[in-house]
N, C-alpha and C. Protein backbone atom coordinates (compact mmCIF):
# COMPACT_ATOMS: atom_id res chain seq x y z
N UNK A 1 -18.07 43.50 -73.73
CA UNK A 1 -18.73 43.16 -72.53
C UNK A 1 -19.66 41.97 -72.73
N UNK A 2 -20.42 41.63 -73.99
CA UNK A 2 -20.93 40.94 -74.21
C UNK A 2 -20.56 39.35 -74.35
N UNK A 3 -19.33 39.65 -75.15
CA UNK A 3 -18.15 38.64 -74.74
C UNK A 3 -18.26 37.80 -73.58
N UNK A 4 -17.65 38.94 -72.36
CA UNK A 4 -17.75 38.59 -71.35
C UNK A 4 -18.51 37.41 -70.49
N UNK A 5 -19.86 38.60 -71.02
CA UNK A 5 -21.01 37.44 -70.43
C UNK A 5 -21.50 36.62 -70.77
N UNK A 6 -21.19 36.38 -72.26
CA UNK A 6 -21.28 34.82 -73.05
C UNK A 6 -20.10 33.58 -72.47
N UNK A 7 -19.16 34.57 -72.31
CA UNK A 7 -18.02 33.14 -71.80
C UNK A 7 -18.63 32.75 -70.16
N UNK A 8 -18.87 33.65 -69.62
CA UNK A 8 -19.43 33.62 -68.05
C UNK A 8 -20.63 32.43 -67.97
N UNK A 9 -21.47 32.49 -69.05
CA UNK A 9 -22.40 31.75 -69.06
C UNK A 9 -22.40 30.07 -69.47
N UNK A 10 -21.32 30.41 -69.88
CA UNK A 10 -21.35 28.86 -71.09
C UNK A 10 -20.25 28.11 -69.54
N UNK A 11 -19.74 28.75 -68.90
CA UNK A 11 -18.81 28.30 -67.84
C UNK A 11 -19.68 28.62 -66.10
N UNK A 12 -20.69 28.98 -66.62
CA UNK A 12 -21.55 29.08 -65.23
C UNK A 12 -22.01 27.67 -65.05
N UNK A 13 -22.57 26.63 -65.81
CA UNK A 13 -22.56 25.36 -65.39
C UNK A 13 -21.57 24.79 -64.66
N UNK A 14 -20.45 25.07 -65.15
CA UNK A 14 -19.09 24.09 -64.79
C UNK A 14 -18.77 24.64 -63.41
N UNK A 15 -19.30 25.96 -63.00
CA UNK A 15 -18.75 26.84 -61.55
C UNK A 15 -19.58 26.47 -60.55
N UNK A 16 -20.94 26.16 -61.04
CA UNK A 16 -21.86 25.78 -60.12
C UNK A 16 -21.87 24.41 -59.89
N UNK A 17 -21.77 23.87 -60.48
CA UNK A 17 -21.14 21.70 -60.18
C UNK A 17 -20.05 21.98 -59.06
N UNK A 18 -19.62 22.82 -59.56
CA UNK A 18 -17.66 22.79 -58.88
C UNK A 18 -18.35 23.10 -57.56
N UNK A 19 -18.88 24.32 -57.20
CA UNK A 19 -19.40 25.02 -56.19
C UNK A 19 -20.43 23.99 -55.12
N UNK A 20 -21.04 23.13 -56.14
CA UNK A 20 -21.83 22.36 -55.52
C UNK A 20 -21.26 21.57 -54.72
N UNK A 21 -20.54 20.55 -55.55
CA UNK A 21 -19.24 19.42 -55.12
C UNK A 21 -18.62 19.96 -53.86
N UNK A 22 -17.85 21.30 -53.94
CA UNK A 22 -16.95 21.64 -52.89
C UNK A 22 -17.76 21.83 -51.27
N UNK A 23 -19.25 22.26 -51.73
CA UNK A 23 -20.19 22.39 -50.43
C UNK A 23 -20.40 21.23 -50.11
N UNK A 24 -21.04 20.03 -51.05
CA UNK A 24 -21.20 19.08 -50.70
C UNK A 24 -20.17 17.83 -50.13
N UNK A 25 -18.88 18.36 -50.76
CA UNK A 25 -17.88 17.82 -49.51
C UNK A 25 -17.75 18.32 -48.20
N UNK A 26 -17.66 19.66 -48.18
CA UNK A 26 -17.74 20.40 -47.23
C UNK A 26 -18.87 19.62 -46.47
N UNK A 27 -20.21 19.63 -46.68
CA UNK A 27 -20.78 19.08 -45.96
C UNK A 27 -20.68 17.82 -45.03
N UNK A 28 -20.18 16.65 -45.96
CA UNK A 28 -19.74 15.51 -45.84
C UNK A 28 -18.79 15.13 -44.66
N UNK A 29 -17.77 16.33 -44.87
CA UNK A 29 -16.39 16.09 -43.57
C UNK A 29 -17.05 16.43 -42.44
N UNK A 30 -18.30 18.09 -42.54
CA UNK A 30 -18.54 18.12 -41.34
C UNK A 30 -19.46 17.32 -40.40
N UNK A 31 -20.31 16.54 -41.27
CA UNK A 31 -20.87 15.24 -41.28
C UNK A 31 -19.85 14.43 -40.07
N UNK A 32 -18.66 13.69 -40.72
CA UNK A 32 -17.77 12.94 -40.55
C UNK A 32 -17.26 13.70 -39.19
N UNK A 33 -16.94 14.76 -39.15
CA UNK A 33 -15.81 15.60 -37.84
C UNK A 33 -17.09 16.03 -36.63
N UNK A 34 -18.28 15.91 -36.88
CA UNK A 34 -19.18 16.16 -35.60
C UNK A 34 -19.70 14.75 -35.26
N UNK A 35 -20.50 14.66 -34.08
CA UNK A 35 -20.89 13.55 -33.68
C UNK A 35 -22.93 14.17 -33.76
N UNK A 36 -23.61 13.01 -33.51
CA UNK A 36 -24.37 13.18 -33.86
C UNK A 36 -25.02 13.10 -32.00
N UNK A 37 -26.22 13.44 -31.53
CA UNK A 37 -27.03 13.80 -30.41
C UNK A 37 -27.11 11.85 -30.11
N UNK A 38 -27.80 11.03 -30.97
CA UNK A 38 -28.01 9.95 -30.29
C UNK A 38 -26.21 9.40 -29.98
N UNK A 39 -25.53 9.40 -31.20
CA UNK A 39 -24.04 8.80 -30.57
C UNK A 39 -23.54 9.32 -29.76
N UNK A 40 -23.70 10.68 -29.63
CA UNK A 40 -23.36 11.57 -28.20
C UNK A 40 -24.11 10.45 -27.33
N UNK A 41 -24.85 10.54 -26.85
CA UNK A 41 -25.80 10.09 -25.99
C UNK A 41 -25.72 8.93 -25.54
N UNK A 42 -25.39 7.95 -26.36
CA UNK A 42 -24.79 6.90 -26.62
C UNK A 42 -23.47 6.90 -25.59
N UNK A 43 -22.39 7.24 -25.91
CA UNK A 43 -21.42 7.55 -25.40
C UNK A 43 -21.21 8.03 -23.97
N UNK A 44 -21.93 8.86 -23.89
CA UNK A 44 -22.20 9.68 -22.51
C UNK A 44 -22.89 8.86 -21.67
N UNK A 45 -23.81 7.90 -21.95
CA UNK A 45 -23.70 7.14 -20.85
C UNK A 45 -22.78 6.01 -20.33
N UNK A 46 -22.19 5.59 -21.38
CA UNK A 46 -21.26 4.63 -21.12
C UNK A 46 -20.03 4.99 -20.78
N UNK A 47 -19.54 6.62 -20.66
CA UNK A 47 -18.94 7.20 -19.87
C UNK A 47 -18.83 7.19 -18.50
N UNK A 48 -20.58 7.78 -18.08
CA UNK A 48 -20.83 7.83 -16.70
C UNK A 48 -20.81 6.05 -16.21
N UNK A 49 -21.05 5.19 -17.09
CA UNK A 49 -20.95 3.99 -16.37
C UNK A 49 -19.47 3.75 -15.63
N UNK A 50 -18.62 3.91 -16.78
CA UNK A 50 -17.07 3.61 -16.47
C UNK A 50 -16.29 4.79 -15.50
N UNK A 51 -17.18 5.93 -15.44
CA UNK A 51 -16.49 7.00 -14.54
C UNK A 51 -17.14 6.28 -13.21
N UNK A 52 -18.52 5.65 -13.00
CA UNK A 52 -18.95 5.37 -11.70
C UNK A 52 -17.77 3.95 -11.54
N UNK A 53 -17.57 3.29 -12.35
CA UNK A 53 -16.51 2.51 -12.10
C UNK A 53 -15.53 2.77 -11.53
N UNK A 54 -14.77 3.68 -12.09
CA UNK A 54 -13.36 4.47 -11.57
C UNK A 54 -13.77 4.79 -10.25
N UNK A 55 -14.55 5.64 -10.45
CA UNK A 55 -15.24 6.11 -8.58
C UNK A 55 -14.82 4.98 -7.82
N UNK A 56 -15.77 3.85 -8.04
CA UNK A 56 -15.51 2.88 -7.03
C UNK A 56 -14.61 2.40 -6.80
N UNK A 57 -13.63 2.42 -7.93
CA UNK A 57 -12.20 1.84 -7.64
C UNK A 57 -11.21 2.87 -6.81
N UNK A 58 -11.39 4.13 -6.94
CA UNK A 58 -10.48 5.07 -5.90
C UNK A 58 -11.00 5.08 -4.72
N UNK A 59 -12.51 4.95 -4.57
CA UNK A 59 -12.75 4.90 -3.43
C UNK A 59 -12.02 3.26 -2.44
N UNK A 60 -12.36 2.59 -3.05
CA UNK A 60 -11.95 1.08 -2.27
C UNK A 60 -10.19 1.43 -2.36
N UNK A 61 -9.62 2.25 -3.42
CA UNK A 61 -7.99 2.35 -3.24
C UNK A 61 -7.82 3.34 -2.00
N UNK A 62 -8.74 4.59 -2.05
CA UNK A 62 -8.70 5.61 -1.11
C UNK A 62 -8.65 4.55 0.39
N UNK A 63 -9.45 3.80 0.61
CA UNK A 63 -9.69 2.83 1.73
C UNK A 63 -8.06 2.43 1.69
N UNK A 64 -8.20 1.52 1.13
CA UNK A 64 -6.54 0.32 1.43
C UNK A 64 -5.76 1.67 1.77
N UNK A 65 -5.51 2.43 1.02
CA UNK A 65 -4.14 3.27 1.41
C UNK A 65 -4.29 4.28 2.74
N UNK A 66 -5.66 4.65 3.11
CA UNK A 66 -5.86 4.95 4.55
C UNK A 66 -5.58 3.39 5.41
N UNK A 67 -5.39 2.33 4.98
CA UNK A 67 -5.16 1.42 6.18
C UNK A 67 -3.94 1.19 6.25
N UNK A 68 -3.89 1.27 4.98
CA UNK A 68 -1.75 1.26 4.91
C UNK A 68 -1.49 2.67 5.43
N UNK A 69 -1.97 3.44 5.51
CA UNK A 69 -1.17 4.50 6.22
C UNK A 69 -1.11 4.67 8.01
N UNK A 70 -2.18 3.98 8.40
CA UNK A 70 -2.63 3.16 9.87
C UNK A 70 -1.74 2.34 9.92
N UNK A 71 -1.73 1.44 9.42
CA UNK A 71 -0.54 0.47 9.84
C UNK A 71 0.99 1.03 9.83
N UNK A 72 1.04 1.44 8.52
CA UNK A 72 2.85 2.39 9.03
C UNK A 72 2.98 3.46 9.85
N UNK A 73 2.18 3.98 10.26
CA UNK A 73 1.53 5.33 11.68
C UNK A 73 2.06 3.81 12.87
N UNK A 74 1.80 2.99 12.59
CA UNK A 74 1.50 2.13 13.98
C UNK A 74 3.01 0.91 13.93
N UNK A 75 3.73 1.32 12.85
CA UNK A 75 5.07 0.34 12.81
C UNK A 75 6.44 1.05 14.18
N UNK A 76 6.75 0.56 14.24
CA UNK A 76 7.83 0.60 15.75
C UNK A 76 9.12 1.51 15.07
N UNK A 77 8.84 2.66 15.44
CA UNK A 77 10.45 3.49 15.08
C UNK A 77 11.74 3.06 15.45
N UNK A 78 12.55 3.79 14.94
CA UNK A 78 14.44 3.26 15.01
C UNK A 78 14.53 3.20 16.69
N UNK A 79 14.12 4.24 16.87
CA UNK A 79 14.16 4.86 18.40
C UNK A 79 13.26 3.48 19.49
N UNK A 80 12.32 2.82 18.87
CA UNK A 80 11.76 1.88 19.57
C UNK A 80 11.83 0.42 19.38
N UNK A 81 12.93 0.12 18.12
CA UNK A 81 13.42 -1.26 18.26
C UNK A 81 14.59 -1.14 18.93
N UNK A 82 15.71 0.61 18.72
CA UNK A 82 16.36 0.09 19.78
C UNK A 82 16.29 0.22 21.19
N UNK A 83 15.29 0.68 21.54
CA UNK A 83 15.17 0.75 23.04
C UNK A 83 14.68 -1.45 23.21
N UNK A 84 13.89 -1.68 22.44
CA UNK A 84 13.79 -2.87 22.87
C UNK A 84 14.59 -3.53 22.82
N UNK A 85 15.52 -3.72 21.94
CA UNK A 85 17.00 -4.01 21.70
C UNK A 85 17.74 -4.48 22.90
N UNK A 86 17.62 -3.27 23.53
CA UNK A 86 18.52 -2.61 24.97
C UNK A 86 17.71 -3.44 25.89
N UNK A 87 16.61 -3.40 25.91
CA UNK A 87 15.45 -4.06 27.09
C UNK A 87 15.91 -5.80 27.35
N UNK A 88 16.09 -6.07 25.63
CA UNK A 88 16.25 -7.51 25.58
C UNK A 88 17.42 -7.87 26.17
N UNK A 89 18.33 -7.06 25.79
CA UNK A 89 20.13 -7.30 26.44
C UNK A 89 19.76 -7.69 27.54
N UNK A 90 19.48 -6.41 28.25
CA UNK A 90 19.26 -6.52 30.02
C UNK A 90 18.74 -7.63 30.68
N UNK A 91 17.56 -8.41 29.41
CA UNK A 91 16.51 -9.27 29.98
C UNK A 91 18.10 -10.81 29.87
N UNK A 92 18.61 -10.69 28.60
CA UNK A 92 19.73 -11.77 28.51
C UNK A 92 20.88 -11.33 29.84
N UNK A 93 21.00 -10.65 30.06
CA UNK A 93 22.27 -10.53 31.37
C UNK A 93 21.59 -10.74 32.76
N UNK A 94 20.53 -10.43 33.29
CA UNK A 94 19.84 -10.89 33.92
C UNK A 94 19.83 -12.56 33.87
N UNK A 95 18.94 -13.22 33.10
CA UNK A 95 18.98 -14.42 32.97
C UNK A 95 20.09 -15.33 32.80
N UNK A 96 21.12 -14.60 32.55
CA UNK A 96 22.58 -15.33 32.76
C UNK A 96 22.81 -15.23 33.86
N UNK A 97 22.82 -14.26 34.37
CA UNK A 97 22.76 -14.17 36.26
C UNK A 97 22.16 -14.87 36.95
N UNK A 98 20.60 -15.41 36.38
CA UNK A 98 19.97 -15.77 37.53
C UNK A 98 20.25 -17.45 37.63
N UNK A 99 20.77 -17.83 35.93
CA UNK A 99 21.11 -18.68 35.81
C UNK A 99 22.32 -19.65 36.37
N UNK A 100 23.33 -18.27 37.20
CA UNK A 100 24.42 -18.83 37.73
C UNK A 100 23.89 -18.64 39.06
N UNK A 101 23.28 -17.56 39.84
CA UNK A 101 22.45 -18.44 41.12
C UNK A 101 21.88 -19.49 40.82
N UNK A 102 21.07 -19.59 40.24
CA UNK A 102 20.50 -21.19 40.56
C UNK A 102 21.20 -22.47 40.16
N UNK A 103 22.14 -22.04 39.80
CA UNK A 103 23.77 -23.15 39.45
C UNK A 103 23.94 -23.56 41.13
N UNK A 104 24.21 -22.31 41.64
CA UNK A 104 25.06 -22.37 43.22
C UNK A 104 23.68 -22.67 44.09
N UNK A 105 23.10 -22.07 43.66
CA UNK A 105 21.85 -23.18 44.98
C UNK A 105 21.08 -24.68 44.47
N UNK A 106 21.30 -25.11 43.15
CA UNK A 106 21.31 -26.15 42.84
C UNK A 106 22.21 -26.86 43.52
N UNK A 107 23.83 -26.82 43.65
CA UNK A 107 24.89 -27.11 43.87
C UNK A 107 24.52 -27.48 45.73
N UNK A 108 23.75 -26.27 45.98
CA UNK A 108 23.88 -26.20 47.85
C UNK A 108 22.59 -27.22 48.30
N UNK A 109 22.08 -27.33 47.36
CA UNK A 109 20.75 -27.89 47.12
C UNK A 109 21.00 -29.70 47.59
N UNK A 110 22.26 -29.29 45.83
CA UNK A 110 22.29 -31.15 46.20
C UNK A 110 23.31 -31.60 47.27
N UNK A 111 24.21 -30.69 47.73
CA UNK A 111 24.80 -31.12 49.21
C UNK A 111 24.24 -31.31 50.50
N UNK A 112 23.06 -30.55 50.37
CA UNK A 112 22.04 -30.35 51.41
C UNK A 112 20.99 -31.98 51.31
N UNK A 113 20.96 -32.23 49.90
CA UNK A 113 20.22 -33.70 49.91
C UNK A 113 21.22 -34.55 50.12
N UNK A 114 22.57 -34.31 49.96
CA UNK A 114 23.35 -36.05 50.37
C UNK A 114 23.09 -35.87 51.83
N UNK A 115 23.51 -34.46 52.18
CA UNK A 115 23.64 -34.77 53.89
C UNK A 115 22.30 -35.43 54.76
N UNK A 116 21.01 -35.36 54.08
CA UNK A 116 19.97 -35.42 54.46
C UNK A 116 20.12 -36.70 54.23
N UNK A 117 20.63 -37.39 52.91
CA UNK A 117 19.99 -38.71 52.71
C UNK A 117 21.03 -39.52 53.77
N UNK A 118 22.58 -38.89 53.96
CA UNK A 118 23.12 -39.73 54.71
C UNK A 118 22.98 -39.48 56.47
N UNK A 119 21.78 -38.72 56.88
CA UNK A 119 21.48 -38.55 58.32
C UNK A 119 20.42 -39.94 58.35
N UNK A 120 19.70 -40.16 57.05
CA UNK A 120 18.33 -40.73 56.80
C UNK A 120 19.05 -42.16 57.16
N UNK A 121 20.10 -42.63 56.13
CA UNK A 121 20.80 -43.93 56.33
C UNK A 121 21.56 -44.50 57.44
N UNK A 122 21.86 -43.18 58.05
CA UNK A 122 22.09 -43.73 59.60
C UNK A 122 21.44 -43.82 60.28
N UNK A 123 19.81 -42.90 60.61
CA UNK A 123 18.93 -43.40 61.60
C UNK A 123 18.45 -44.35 61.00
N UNK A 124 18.48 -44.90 59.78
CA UNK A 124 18.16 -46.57 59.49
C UNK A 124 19.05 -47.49 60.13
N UNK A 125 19.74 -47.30 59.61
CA UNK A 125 21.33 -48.43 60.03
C UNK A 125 21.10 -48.70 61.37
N UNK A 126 20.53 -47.46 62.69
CA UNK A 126 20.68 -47.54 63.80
C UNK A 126 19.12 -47.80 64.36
N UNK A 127 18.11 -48.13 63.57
CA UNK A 127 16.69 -48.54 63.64
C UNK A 127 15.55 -47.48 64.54
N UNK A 128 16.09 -46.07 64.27
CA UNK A 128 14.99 -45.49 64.61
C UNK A 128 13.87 -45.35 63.69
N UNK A 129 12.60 -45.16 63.93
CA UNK A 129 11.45 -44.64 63.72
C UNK A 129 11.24 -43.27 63.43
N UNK A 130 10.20 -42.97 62.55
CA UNK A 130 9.99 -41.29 62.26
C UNK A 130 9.61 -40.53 63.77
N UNK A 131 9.71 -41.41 64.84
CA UNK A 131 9.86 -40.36 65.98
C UNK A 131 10.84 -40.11 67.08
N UNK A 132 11.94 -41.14 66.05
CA UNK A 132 13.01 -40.52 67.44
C UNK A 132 13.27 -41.76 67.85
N UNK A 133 12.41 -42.82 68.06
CA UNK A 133 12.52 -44.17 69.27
C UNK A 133 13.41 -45.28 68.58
N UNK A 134 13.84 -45.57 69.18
CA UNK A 134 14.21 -46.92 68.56
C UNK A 134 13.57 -47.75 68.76
């Protein structure tokens, strides 16, 4: 037993270095793997800076895409280009129509001015006056 505790002893230096070392790494990583209160702190505000950033940027996106959603709420359905479609036809067949009346009363128009101009050239020819007299 004595044995024992002679070898125990002469190797109790070498267990306690070892023991030391392994805590004092131990220490070291957890050193390394935690953050410390000021770098926390540190950090955390320059978080909230860039989160108030983001904020402002969804909010101004939240905006545009409520106006883009106003504007396509307010774009003209299938159902209402072709009704205008149809509106426009009508407005073109119409105006081809009205276009061939006023062909034929153009036409009656200018027969109506020769006859006028040649009533005009005979009460010249025959020297009346705008009242009738000669």
């Amino acid at each position: 037993m004595m044995d024992d505790l002679t070898r125990y002893m002469i190797f109790w230096p070498v267990i306690n270095a070892f023991v030391l070392l392994l805590g004092g790494w131990a220490l070291w990583s957890l050193a390394k793997k935690f953050v410390t209160h000021e770098n926390f702190d540190v950090y955390l505000s320059s978080h909230a800076q860039d989160h108030h950033k983001l904020d402002e940027r969804m909010s101004e996106g939240d905006t545009r895409f409520t106006r883009l959603e106003t504007s396509m709420n307010n774009l003209p359905t299938r159902a209402d280009i072709q009704n205008l479609t149809e509106s426009l036809a009508k407005i073109t067949d119409r105006v081809s129509e009205l276009n061939g009346r006023f062909s034929g009363i153009e036409r009656s128009l200018s027969v109506l001015s020769d006859n006028v101009n040649a009533i005009i050239k005979h009460e010249l020819a025959e020297g009346r006056d705008a009242k009738g007299r000669l």
